[in-house]
Each structure stands twice: as C-alpha cells, then as structure tokens.
C-alpha atoms as a PDB file:
ATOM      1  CA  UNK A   1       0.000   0.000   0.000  1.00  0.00           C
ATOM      2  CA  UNK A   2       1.117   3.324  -1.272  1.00  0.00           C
ATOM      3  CA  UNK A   3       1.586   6.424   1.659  1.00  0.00           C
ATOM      4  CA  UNK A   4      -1.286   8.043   2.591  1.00  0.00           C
ATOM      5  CA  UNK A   5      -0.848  11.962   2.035  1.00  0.00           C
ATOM      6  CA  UNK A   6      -3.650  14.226   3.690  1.00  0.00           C
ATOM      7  CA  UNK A   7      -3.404  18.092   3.791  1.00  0.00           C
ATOM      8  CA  UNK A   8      -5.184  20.989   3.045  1.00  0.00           C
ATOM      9  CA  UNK A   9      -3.727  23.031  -0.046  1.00  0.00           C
ATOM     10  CA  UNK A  10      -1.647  25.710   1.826  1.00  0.00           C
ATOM     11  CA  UNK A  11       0.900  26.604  -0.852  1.00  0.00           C
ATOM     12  CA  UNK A  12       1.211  28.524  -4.073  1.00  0.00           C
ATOM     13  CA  UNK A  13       4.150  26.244  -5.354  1.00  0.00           C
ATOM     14  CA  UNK A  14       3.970  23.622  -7.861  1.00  0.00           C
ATOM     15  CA  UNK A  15       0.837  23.502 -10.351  1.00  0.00           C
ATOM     16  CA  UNK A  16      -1.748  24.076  -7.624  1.00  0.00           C
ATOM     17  CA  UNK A  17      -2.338  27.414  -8.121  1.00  0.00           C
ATOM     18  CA  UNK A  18      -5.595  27.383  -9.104  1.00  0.00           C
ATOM     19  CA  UNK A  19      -6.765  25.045  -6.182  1.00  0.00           C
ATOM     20  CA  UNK A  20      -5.018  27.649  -4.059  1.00  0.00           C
ATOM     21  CA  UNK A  21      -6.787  30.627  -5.514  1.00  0.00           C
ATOM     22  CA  UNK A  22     -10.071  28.332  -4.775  1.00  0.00           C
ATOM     23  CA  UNK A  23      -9.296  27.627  -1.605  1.00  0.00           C
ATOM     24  CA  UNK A  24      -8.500  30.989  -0.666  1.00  0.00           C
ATOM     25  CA  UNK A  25     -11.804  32.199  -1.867  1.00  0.00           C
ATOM     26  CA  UNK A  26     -13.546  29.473   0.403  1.00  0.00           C
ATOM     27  CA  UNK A  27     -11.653  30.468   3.513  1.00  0.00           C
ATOM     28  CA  UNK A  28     -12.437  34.438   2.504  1.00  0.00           C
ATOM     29  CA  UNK A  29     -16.338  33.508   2.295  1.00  0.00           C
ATOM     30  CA  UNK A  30     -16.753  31.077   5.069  1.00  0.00           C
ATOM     31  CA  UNK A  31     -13.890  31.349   7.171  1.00  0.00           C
ATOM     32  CA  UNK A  32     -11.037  29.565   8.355  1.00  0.00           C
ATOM     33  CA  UNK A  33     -13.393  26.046   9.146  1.00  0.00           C
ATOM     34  CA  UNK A  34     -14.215  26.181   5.049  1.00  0.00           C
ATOM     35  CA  UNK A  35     -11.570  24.949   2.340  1.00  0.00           C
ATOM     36  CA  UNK A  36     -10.269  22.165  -0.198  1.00  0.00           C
ATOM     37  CA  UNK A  37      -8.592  19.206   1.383  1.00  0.00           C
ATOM     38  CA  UNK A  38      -6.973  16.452  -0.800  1.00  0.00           C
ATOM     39  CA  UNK A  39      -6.216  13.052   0.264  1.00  0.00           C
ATOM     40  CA  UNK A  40      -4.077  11.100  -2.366  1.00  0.00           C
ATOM     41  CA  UNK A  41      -2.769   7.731  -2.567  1.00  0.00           C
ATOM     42  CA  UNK A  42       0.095   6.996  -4.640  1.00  0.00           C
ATOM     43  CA  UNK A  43      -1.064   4.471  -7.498  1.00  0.00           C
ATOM     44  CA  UNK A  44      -4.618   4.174  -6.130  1.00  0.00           C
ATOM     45  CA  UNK A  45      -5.923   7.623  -7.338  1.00  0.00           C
ATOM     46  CA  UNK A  46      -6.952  11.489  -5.602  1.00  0.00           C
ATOM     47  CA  UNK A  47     -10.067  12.589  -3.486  1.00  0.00           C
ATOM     48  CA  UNK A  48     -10.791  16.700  -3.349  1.00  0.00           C
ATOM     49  CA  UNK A  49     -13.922  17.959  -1.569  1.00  0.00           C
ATOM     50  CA  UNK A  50     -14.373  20.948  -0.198  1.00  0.00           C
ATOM     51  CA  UNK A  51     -15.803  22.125   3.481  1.00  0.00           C
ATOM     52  CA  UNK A  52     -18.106  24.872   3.967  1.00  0.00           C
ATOM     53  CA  UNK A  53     -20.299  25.724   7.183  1.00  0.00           C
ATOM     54  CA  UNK A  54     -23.654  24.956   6.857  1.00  0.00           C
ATOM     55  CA  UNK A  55     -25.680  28.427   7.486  1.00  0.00           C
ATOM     56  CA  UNK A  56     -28.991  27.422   6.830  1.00  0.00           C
ATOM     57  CA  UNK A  57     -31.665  26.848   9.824  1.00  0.00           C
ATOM     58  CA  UNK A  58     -33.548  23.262  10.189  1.00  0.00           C
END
C-alpha cells in the first residue's frame, strides 16, 4: 500500500495554483473552518472535496 498523504492546499508552489486561488476564496467567504482538502494515494488515485459551514436553519 502506497503512503497516505492528507493536507489541506496551503501553498502557491507547484501547479496548484488554481486550487489555491479556490481555496483561498472558500476560507475568505466562510472562514477559516471552510476549504479544499486532498487526500491522495500513490497508485490508487486522488479525493478533493471541499468544506463549507452549513448556514442554513432546520
């Protein structure tokens, strides 16, 4: 089994950039709880979702 790499996307190097400008835009909205987070596993493939607060009453 490949390593496990979890994080949220906190840089502007590499080819991210665009995530980063989306995440950015998330935490400026929502706040710091909101984001993209990326969990990848080497050979087995890449999961994105994003987080945002939920603001609507039940």
């Amino acid at each position: 089994m490949g390593e496990l790499q979890h994080s949220r996307i906190q840089s502007r190097e590499g080819t991210g950039l665009a995530l980063y400008n989306v995440n950015q835009r998330l935490i400026h909205h929502f706040g710091e709880g909101a984001g993209l987070h990326i969990e990848s596993e080497l050979e087995k493939g890449t999961c994105i979702w994003f987080k945002v607060p939920n603001t609507q009453s039940l």
